[in-house]
C-alpha atoms as a PDB file:
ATOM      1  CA  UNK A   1       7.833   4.424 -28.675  1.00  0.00           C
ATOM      2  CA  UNK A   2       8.350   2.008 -26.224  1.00  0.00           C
ATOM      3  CA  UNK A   3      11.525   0.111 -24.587  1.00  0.00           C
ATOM      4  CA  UNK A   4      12.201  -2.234 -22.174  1.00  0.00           C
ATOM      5  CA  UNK A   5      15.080  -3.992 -20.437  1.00  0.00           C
ATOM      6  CA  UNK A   6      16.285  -5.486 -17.728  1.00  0.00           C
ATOM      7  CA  UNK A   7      18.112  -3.846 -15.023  1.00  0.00           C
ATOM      8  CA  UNK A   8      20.839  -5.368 -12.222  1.00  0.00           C
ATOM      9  CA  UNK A   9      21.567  -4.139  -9.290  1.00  0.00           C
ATOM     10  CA  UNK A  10      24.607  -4.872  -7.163  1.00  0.00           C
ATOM     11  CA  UNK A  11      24.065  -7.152  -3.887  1.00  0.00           C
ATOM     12  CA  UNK A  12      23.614  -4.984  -0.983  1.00  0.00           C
ATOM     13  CA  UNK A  13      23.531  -5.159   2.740  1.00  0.00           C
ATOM     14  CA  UNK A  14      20.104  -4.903   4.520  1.00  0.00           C
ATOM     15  CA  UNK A  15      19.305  -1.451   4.712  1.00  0.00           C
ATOM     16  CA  UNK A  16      18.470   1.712   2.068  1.00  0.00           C
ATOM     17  CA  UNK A  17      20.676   2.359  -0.578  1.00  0.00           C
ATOM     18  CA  UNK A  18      20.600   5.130  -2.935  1.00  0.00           C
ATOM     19  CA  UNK A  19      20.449   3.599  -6.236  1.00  0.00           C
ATOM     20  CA  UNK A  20      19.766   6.643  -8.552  1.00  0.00           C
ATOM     21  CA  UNK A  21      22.975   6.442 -10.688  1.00  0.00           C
ATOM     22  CA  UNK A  22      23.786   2.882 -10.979  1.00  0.00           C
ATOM     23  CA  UNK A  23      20.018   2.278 -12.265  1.00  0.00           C
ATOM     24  CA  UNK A  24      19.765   5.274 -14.489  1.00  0.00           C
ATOM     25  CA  UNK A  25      24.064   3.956 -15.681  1.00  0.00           C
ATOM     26  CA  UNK A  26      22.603   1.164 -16.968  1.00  0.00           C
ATOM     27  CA  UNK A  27      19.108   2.206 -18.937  1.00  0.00           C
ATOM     28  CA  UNK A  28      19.123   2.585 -22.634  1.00  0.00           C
ATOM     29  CA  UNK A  29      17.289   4.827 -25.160  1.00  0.00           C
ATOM     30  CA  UNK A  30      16.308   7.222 -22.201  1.00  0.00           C
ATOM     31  CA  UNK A  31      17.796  10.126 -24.479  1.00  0.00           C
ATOM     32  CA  UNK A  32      15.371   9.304 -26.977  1.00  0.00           C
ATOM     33  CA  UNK A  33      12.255  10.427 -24.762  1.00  0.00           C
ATOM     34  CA  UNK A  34      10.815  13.476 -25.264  1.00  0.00           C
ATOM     35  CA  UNK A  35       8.133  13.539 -23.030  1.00  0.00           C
ATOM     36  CA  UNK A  36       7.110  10.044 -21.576  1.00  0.00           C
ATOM     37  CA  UNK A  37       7.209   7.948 -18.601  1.00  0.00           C
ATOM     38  CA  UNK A  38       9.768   5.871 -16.369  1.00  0.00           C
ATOM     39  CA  UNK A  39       8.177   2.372 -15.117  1.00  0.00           C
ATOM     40  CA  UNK A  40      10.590   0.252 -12.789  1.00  0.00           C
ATOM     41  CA  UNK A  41       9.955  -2.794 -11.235  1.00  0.00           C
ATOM     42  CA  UNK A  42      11.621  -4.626  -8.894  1.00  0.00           C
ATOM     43  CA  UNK A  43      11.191  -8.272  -9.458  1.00  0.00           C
ATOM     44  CA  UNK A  44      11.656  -9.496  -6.024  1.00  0.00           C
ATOM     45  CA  UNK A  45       9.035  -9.667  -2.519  1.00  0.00           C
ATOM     46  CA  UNK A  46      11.900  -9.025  -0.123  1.00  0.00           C
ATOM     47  CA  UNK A  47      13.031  -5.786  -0.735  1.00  0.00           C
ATOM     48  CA  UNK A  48      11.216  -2.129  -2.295  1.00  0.00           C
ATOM     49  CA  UNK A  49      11.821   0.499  -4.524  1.00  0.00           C
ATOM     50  CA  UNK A  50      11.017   4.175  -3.435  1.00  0.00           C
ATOM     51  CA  UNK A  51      11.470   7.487  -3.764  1.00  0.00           C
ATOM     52  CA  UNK A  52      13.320   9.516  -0.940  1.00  0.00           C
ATOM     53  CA  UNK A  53      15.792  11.743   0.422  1.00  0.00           C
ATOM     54  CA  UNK A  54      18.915  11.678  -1.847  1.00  0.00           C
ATOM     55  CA  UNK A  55      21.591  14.073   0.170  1.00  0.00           C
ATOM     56  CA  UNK A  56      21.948  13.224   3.539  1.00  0.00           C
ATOM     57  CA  UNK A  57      22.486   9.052   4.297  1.00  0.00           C
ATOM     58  CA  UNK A  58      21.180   9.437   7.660  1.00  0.00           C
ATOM     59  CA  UNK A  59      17.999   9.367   6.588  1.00  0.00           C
ATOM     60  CA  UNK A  60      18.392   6.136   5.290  1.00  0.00           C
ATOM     61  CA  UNK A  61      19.889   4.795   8.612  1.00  0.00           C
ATOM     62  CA  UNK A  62      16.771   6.179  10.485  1.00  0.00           C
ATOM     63  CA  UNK A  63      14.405   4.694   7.689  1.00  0.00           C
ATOM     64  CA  UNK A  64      16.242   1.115   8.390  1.00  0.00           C
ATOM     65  CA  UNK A  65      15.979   1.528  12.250  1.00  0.00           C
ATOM     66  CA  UNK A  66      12.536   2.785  12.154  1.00  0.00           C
ATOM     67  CA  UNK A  67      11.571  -0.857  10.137  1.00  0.00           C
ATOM     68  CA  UNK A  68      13.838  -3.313  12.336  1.00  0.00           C
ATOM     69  CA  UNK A  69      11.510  -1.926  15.223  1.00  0.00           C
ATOM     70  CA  UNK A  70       7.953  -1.783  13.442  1.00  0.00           C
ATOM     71  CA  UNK A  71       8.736  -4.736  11.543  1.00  0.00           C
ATOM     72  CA  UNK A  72      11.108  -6.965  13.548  1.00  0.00           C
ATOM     73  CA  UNK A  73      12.701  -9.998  12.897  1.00  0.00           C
ATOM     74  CA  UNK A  74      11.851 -11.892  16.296  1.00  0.00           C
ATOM     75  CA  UNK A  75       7.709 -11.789  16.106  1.00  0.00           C
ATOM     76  CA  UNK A  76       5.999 -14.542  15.474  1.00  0.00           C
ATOM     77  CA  UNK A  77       5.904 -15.338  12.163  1.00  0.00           C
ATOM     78  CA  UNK A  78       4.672 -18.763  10.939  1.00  0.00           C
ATOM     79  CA  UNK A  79       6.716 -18.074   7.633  1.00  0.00           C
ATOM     80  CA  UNK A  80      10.282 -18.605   7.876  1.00  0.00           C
ATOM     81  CA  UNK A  81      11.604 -20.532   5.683  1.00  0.00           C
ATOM     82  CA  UNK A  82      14.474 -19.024   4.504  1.00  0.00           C
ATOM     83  CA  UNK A  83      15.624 -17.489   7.941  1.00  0.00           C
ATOM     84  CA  UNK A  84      14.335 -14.853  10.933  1.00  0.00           C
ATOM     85  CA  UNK A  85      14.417 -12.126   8.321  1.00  0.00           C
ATOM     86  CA  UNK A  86      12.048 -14.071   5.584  1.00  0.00           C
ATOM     87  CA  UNK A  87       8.561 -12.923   6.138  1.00  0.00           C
ATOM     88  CA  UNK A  88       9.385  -9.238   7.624  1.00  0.00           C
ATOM     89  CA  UNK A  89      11.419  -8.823   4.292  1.00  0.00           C
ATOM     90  CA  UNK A  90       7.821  -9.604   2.608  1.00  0.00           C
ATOM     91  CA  UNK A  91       5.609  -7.019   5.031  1.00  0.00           C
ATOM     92  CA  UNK A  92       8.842  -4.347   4.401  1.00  0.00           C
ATOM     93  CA  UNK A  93       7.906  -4.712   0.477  1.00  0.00           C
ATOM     94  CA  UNK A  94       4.667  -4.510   0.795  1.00  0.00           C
ATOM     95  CA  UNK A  95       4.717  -1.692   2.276  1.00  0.00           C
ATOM     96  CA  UNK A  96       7.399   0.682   0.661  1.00  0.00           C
ATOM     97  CA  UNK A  97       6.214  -1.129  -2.726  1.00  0.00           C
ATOM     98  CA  UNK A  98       8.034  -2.615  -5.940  1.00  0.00           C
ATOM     99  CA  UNK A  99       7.377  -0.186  -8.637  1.00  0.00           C
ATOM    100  CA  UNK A 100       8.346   3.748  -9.165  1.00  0.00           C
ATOM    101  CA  UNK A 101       6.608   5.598 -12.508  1.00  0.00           C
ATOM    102  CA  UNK A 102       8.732   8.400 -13.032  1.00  0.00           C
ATOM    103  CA  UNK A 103       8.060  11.062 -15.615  1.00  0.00           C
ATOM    104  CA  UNK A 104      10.704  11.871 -18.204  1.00  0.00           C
ATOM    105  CA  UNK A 105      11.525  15.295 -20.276  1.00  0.00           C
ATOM    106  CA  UNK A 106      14.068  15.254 -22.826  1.00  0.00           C
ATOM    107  CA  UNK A 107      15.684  12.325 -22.014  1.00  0.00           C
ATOM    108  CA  UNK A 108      15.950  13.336 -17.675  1.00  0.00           C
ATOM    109  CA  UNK A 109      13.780  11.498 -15.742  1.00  0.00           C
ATOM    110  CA  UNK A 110      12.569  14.690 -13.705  1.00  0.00           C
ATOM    111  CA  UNK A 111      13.001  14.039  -9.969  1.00  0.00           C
ATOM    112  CA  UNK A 112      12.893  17.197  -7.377  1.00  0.00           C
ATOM    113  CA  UNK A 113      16.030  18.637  -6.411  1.00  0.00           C
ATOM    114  CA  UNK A 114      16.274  16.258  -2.847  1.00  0.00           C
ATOM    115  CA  UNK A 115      14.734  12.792  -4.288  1.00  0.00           C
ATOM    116  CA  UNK A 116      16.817   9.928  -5.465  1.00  0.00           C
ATOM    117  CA  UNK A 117      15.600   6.141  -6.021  1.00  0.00           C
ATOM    118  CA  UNK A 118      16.028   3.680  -2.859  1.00  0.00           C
ATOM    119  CA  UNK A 119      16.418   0.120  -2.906  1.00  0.00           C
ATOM    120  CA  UNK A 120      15.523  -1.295   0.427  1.00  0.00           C
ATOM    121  CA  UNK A 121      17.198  -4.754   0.886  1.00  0.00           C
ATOM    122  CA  UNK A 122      15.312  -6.392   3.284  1.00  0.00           C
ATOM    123  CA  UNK A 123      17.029  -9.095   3.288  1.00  0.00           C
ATOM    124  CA  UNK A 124      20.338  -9.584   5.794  1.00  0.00           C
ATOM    125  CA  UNK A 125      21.953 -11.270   2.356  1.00  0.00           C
ATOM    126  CA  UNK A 126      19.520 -10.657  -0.374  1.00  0.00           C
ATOM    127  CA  UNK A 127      22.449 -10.507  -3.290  1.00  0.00           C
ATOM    128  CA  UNK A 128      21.699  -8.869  -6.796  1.00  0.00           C
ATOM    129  CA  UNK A 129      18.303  -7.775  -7.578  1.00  0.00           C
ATOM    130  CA  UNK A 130      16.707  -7.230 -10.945  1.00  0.00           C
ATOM    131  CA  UNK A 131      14.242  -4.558 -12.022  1.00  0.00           C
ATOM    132  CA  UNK A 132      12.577  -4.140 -15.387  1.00  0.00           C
ATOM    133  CA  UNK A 133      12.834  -0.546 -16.953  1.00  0.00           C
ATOM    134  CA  UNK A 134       9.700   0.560 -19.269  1.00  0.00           C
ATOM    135  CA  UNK A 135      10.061   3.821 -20.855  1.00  0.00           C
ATOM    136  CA  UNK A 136       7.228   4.928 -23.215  1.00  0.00           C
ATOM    137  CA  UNK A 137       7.012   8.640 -24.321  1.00  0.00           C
ATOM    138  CA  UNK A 138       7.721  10.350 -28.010  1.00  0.00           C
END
């Protein structure tokens, strides 16, 4: 079996957000999965999906710190056209990535006991963001 569908996320200011709930909220037919697999991908090149630390937020403060100084702002970047924060939004998604496979048993998505799903917003206003949810399984 497979399904697909199209997921929103809330706007969200630059940094890492824990997104685990509000994405999994929203996805449909994941009870019907015995064993399968997750796919999610973020449809956007200025912000990144991954998988992380899902208890203590101050991970995700040191995360966002640790790219505003190895990916900053200021450099000189020949694209800019939507801003200062254009073209390291781009590197910051390259590099984290857009796309999580997650496996799936009896309709959970099986994640260890300290990982939850991160957007990182990139963007200083990047608004809503949209990721497509494939589950396939039996």
């Amino acid at each position: 079996m497979w399904f697909q569908q199209t997921l929103t996320l809330s706007a969200k200011s630059r940094g890492f957000h824990l997104v685990t709930d509000e994405l999994f909220g929203q996805i449909r037919d994941l009870s019907r999965i015995k064993t399968g697999l997750l796919h999610l991908l973020l449809q956007h090149t200025s912000a990144s999906l991954t998988l992380n630390e899902n208890c203590d937020p101050t991970v995700r403060s040191d995360m966002e710190r640790h790219f505003l100084k190895t990916v900053p702002d200021n450099a000189p970047y020949d694209h800019d056209y939507e801003g200062p924060d254009d073209m390291p939004s781009h590197i910051k998604s390259s590099l984290l990535g857009v796309s999580l496979t997650l496996p799936v048993h009896n309709g959970r998505v099986l994640l260890g006991t300290w990982q939850g799903i991160w957007l990182g917003e990139h963007r200083i206003h990047g608004g809503s963001r949209k990721i497509i949810a494939t589950l396939q399984g039996e």
